[in-house]
PDB file of N, CA and C in Angstrom:
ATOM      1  N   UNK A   1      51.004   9.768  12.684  1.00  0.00           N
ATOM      2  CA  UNK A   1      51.383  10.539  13.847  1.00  0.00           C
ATOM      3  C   UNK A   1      50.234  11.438  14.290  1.00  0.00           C
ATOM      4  N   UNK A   2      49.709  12.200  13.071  1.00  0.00           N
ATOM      5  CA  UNK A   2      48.457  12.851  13.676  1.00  0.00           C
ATOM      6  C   UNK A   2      47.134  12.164  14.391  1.00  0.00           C
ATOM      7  N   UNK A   3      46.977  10.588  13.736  1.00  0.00           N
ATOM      8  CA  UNK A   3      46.138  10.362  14.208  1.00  0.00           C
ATOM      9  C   UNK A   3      45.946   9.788  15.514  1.00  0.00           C
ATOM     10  N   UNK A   4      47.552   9.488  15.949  1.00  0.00           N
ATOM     11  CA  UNK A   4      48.009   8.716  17.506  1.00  0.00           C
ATOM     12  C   UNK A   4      47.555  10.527  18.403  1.00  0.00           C
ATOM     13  N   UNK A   5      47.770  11.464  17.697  1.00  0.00           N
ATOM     14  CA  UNK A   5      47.851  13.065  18.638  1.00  0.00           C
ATOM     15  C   UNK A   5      46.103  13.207  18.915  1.00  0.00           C
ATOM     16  N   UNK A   6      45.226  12.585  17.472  1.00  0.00           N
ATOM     17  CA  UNK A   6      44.211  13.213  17.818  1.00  0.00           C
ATOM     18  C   UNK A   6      43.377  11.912  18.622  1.00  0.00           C
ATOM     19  N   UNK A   7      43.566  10.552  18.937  1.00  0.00           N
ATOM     20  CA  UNK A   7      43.084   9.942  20.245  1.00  0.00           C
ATOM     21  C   UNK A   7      43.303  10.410  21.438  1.00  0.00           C
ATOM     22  N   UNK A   8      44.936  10.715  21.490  1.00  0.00           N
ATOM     23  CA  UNK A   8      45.475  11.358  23.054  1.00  0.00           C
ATOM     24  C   UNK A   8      44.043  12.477  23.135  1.00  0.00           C
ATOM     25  N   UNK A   9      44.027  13.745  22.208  1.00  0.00           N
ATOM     26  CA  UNK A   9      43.427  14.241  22.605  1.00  0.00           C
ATOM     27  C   UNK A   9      41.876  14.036  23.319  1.00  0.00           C
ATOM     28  N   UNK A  10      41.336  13.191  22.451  1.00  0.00           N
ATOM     29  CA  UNK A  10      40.156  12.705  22.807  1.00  0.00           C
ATOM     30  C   UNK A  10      39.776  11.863  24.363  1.00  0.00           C
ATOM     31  N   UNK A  11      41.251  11.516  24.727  1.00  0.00           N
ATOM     32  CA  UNK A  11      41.054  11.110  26.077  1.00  0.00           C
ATOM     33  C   UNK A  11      40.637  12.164  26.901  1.00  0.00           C
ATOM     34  N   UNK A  12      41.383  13.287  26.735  1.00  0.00           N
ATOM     35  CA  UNK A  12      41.336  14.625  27.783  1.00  0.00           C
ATOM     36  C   UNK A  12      40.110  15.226  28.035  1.00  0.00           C
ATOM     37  N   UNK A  13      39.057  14.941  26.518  1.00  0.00           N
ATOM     38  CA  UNK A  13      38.054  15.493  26.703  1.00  0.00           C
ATOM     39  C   UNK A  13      36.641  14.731  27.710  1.00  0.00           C
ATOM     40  N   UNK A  14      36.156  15.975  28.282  1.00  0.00           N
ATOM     41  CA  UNK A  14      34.909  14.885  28.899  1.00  0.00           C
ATOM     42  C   UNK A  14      34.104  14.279  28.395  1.00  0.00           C
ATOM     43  N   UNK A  15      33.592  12.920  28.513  1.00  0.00           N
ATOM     44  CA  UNK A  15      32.704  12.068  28.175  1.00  0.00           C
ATOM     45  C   UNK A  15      31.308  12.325  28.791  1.00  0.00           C
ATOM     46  N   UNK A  16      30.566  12.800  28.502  1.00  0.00           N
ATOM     47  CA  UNK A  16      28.538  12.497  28.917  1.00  0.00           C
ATOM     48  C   UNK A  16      28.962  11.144  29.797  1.00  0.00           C
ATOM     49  N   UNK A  17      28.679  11.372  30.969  1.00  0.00           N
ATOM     50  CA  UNK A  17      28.146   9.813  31.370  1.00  0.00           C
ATOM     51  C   UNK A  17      26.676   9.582  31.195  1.00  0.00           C
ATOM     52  N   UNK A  18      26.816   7.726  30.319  1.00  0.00           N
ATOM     53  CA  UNK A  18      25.644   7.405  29.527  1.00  0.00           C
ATOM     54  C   UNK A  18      25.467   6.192  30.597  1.00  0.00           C
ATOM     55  N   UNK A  19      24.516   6.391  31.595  1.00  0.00           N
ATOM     56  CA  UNK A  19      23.475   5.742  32.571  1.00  0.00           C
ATOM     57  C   UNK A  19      22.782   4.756  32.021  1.00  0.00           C
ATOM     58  N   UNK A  20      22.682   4.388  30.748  1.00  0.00           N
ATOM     59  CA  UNK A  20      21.617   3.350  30.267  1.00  0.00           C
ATOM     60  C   UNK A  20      22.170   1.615  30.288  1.00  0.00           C
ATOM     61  N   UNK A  21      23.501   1.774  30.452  1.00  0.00           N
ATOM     62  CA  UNK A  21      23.349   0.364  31.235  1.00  0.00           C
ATOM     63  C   UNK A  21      23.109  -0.015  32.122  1.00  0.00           C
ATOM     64  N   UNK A  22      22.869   0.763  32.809  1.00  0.00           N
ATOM     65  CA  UNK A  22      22.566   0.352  34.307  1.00  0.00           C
ATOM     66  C   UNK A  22      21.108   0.422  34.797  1.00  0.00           C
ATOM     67  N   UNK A  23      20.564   1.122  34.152  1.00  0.00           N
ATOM     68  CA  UNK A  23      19.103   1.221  34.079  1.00  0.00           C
ATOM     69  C   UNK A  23      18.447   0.045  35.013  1.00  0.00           C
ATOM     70  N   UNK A  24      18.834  -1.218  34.583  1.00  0.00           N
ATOM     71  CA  UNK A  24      17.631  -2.691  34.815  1.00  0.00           C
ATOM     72  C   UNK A  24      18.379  -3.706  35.742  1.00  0.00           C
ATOM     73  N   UNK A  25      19.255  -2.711  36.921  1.00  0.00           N
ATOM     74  CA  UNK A  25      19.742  -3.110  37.658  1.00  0.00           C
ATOM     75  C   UNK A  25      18.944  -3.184  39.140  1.00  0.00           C
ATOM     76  N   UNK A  26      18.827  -4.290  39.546  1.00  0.00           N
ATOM     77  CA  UNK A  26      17.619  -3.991  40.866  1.00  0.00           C
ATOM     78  C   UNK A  26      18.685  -3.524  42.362  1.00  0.00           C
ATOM     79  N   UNK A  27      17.733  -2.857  42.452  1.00  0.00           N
ATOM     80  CA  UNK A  27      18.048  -2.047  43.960  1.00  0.00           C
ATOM     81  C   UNK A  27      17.582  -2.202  45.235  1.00  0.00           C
ATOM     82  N   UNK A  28      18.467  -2.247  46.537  1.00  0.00           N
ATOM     83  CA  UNK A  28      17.612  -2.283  47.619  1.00  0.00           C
ATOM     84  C   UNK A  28      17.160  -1.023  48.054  1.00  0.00           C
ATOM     85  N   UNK A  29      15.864  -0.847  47.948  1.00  0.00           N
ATOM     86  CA  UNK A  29      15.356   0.480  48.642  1.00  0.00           C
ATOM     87  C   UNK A  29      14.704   0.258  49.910  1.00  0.00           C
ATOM     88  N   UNK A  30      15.345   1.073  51.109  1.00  0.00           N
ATOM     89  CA  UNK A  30      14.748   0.755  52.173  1.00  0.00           C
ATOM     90  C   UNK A  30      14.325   2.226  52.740  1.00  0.00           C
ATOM     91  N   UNK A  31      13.212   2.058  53.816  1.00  0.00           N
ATOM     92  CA  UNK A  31      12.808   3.572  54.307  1.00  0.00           C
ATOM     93  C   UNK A  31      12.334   3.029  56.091  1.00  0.00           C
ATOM     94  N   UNK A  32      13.868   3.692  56.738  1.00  0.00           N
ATOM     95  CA  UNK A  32      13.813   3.603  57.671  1.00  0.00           C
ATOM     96  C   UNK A  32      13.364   4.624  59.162  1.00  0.00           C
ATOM     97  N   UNK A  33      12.145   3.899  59.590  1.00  0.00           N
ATOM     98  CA  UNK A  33      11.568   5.148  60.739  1.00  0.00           C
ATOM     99  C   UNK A  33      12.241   4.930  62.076  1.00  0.00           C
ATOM    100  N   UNK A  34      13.121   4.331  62.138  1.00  0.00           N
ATOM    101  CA  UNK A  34      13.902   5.085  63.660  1.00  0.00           C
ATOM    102  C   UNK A  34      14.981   3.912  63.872  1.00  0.00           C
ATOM    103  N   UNK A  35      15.866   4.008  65.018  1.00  0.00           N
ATOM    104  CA  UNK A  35      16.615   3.260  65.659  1.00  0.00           C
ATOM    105  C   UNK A  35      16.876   2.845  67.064  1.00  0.00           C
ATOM    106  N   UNK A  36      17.289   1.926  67.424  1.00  0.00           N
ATOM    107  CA  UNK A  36      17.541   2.241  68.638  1.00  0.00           C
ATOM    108  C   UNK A  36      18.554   1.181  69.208  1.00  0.00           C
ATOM    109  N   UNK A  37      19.088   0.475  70.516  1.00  0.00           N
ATOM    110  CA  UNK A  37      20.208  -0.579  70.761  1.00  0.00           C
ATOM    111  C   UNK A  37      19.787  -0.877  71.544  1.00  0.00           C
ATOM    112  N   UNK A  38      19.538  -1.978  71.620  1.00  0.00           N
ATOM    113  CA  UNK A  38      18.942  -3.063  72.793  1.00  0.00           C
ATOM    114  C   UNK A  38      19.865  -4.232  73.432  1.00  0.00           C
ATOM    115  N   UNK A  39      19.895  -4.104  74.213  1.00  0.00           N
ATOM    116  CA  UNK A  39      20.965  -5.663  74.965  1.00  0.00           C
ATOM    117  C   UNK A  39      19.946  -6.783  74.700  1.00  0.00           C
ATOM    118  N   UNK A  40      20.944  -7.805  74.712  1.00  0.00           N
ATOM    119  CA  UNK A  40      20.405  -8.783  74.537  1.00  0.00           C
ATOM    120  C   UNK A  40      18.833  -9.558  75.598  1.00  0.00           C
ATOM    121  N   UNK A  41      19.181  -9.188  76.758  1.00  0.00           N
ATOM    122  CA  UNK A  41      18.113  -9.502  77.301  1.00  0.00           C
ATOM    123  C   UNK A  41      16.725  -8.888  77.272  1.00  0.00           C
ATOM    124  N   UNK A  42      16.734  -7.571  76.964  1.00  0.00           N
ATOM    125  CA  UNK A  42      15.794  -6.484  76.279  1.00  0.00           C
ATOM    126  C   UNK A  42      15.169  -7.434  74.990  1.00  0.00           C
ATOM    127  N   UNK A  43      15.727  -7.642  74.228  1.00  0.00           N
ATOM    128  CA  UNK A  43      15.445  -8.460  72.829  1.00  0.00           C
ATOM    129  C   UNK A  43      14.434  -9.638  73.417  1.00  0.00           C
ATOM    130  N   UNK A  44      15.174 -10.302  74.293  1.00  0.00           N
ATOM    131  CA  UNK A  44      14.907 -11.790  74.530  1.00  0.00           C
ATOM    132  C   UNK A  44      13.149 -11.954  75.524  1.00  0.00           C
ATOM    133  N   UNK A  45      13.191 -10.561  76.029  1.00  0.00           N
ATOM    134  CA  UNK A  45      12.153  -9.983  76.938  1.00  0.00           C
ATOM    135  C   UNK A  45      10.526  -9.495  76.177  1.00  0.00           C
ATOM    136  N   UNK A  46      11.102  -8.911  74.306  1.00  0.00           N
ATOM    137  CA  UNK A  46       9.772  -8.900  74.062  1.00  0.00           C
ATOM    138  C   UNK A  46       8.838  -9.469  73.853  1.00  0.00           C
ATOM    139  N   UNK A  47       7.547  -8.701  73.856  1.00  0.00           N
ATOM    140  CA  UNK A  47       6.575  -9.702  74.026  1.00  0.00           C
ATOM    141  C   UNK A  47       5.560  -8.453  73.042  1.00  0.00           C
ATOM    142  N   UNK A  48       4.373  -9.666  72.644  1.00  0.00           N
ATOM    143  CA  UNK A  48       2.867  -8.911  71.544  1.00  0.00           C
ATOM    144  C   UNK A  48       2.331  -7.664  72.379  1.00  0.00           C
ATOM    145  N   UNK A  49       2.929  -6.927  71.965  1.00  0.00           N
ATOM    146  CA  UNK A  49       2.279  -5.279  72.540  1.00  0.00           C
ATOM    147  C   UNK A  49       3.242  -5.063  73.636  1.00  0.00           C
ATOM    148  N   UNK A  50       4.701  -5.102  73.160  1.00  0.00           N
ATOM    149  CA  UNK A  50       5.815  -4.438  73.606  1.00  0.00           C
ATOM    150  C   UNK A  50       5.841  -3.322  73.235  1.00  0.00           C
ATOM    151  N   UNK A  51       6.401  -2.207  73.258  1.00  0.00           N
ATOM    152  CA  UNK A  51       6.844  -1.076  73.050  1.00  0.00           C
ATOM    153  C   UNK A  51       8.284  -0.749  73.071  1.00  0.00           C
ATOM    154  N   UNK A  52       8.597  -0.769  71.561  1.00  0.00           N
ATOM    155  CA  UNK A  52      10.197  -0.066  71.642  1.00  0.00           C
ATOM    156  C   UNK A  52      10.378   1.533  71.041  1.00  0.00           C
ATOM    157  N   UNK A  53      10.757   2.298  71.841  1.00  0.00           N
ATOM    158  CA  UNK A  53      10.958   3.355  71.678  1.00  0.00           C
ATOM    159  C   UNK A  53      12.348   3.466  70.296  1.00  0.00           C
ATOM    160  N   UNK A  54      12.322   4.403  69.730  1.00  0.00           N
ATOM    161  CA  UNK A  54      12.922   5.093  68.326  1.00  0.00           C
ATOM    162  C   UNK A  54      13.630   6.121  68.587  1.00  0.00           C
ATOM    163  N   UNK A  55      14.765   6.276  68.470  1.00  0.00           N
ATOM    164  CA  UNK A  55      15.350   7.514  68.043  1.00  0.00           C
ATOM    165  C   UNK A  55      14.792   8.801  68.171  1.00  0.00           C
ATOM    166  N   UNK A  56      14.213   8.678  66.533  1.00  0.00           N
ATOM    167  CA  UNK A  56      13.586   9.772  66.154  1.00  0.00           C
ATOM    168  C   UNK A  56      11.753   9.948  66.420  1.00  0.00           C
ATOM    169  N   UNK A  57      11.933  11.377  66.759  1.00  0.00           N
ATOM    170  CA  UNK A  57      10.627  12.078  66.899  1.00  0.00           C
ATOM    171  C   UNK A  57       9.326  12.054  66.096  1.00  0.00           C
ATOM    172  N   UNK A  58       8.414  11.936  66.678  1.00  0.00           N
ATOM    173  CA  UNK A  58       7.181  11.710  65.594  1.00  0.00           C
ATOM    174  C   UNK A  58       6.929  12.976  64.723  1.00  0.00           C
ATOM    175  N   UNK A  59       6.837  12.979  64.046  1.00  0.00           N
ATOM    176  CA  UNK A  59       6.836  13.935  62.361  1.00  0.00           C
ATOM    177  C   UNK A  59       7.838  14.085  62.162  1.00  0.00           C
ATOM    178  N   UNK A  60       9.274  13.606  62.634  1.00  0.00           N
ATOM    179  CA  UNK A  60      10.380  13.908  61.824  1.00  0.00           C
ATOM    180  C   UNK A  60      10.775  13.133  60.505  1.00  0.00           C
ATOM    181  N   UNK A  61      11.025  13.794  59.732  1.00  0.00           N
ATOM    182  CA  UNK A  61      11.234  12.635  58.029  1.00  0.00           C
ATOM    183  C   UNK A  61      11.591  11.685  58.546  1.00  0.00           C
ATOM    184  N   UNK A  62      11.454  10.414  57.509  1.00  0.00           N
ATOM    185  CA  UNK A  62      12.046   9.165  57.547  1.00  0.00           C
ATOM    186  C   UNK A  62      12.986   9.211  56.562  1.00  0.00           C
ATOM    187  N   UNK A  63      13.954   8.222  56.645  1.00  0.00           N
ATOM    188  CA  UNK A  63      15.357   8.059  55.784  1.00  0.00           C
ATOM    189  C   UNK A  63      14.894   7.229  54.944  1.00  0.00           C
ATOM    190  N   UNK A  64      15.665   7.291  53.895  1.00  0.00           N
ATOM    191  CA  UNK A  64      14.993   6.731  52.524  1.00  0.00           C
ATOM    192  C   UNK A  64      16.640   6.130  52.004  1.00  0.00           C
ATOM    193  N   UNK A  65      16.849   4.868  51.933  1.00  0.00           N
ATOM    194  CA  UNK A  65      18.274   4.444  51.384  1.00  0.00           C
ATOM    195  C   UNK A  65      18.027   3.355  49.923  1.00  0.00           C
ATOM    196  N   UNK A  66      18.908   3.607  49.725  1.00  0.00           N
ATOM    197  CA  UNK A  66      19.265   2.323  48.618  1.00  0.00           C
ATOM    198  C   UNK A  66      20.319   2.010  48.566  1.00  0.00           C
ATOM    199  N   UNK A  67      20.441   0.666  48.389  1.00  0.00           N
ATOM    200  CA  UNK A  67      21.461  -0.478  49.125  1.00  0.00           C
ATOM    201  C   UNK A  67      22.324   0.479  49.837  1.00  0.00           C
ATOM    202  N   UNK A  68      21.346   0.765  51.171  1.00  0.00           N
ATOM    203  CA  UNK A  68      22.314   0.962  52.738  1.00  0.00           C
ATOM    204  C   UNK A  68      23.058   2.410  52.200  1.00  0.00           C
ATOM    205  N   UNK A  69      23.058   3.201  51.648  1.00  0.00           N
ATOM    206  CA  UNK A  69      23.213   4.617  51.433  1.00  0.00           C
ATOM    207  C   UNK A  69      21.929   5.198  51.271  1.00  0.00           C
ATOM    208  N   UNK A  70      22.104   6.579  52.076  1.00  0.00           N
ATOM    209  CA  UNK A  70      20.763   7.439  52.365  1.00  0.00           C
ATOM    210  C   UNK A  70      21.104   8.337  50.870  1.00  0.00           C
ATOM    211  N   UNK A  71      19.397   8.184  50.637  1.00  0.00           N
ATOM    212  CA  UNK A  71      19.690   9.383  49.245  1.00  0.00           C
ATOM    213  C   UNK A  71      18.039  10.705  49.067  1.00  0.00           C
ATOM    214  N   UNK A  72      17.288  10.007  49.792  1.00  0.00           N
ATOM    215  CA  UNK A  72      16.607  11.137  50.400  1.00  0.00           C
ATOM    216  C   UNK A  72      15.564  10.744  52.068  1.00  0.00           C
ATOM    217  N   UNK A  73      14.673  11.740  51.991  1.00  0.00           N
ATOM    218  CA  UNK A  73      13.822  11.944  53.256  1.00  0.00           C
ATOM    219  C   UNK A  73      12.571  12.374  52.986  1.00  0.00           C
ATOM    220  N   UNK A  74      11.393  11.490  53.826  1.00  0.00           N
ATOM    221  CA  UNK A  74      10.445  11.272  53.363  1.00  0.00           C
ATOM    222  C   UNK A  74       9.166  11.395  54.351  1.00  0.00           C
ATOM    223  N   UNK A  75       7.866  11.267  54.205  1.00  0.00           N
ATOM    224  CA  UNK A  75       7.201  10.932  55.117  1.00  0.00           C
ATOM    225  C   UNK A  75       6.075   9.802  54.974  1.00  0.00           C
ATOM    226  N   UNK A  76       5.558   8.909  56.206  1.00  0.00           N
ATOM    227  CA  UNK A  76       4.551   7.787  55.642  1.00  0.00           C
ATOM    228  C   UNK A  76       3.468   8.285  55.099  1.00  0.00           C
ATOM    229  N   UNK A  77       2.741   7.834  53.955  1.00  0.00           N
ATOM    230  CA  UNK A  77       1.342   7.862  53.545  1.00  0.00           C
ATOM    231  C   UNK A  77       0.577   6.792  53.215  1.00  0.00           C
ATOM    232  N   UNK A  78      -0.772   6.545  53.126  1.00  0.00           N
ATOM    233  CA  UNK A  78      -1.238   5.633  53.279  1.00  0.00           C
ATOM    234  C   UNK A  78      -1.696   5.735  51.759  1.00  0.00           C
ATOM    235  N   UNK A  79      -1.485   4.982  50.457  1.00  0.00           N
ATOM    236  CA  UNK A  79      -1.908   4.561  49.223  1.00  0.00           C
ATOM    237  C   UNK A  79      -2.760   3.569  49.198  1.00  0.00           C
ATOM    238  N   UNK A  80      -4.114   3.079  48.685  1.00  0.00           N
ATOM    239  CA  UNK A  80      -4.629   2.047  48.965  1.00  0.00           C
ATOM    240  C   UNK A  80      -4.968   0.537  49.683  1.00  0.00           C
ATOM    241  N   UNK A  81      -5.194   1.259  50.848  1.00  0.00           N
ATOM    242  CA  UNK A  81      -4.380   0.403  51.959  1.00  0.00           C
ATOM    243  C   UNK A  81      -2.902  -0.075  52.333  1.00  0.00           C
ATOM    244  N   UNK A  82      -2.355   0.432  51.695  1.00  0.00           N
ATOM    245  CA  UNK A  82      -0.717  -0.019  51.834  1.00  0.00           C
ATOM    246  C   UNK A  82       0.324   1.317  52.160  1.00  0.00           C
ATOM    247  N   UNK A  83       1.146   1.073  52.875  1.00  0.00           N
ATOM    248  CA  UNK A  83       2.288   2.418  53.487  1.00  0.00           C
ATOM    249  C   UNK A  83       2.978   2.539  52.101  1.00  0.00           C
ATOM    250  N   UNK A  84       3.260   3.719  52.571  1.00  0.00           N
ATOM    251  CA  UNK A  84       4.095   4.605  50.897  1.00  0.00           C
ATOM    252  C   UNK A  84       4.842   5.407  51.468  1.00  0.00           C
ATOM    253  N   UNK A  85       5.568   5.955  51.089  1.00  0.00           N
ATOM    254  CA  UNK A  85       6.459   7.127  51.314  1.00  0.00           C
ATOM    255  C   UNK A  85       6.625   8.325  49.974  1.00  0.00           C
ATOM    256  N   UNK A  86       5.887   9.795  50.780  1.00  0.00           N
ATOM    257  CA  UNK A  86       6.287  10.537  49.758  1.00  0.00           C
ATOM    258  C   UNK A  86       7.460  11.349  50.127  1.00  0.00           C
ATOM    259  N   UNK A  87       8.552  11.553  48.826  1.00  0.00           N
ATOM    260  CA  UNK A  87       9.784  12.353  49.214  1.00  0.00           C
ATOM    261  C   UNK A  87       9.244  13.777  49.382  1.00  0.00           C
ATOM    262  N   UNK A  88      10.143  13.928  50.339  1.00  0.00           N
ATOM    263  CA  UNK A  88      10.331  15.656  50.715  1.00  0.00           C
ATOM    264  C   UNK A  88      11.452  16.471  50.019  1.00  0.00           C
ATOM    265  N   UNK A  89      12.798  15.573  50.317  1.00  0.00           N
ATOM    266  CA  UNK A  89      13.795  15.889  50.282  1.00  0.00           C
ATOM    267  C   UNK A  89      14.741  15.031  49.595  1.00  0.00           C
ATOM    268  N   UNK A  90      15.509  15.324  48.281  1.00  0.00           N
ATOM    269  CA  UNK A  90      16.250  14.279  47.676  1.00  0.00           C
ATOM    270  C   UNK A  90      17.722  15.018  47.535  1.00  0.00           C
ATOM    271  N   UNK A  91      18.538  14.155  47.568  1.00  0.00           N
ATOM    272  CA  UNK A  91      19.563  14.375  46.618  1.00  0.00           C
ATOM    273  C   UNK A  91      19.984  14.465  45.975  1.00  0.00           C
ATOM    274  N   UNK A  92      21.031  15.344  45.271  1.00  0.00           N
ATOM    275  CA  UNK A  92      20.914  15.254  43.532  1.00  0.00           C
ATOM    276  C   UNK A  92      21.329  14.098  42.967  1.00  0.00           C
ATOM    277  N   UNK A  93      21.156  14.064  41.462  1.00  0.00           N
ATOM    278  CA  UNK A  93      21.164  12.550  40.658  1.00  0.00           C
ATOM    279  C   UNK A  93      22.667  12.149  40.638  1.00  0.00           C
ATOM    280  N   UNK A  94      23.220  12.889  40.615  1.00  0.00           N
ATOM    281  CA  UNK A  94      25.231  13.129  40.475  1.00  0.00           C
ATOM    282  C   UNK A  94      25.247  12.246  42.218  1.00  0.00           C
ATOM    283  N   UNK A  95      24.891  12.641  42.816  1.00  0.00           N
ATOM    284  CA  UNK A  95      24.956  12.342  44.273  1.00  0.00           C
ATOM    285  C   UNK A  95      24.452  10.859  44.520  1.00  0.00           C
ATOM    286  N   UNK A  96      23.352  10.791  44.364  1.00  0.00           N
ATOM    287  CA  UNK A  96      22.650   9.593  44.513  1.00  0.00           C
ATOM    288  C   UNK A  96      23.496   8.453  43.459  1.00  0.00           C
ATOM    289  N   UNK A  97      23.315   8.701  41.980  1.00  0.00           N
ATOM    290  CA  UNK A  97      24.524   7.476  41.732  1.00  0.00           C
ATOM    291  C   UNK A  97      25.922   7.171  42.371  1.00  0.00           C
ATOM    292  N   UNK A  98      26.713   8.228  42.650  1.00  0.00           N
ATOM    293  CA  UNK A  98      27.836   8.401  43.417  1.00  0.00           C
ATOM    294  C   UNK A  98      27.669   7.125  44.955  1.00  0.00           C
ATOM    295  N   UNK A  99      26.253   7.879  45.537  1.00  0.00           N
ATOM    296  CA  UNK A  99      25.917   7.033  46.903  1.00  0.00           C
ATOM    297  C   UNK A  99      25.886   5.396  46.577  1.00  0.00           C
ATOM    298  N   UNK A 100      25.087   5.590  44.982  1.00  0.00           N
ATOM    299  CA  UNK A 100      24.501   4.113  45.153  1.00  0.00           C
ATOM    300  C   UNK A 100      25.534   2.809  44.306  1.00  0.00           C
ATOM    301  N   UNK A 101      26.376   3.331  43.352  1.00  0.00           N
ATOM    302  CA  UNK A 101      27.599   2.523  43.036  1.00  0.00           C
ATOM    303  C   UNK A 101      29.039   2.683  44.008  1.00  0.00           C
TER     304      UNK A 101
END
């Protein structure tokens, strides 16, 4: 009997959430610099050295998601010839797993 009382109890108590299975799970990370909605004939109209205007303002952060939830904000940098993004602004880790499962 005591020992059926002292599992119940053990349910009640909080558990550590232990993150290490999930570790080597691949992610989509995307870092998106603007938006915008185009009709179809707009689309069908571009051409090499079109210009589509964005949303957002030049120096404003870029959005930073993984699989399609935003979890921070960022800006472009250039790393050895290749675009990078350094964060500015993140969300906390409680948050960001929450976003990303």
């Amino acid at each position: 009997m005591s020992e059926k009382l002292a599992l119940d109890e053990q349910k009640d108590v909080p558990q550590p959430k232990n993150l290490d299975f999930i570790m080597d799970i691949p992610l989509q990370l995307t870092v998106e610099l603007g938006r915008t909605k185009l009709l179809v004939r707009d689309v069908l109209q571009l051409n090499q050295g079109s210009v589509v205007e964005l949303t957002k303002l030049a120096g404003e952060p870029l959005d930073v998601f993984v699989n399609s939830k935003l979890v921070a904000r960022g800006e472009a940098v250039v790393v050895n010839d290749k675009f990078g993004i350094r964060l500015l602004d993140i969300v906390s880790p409680n948050e960001r797993v929450d976003k990303v499962l």
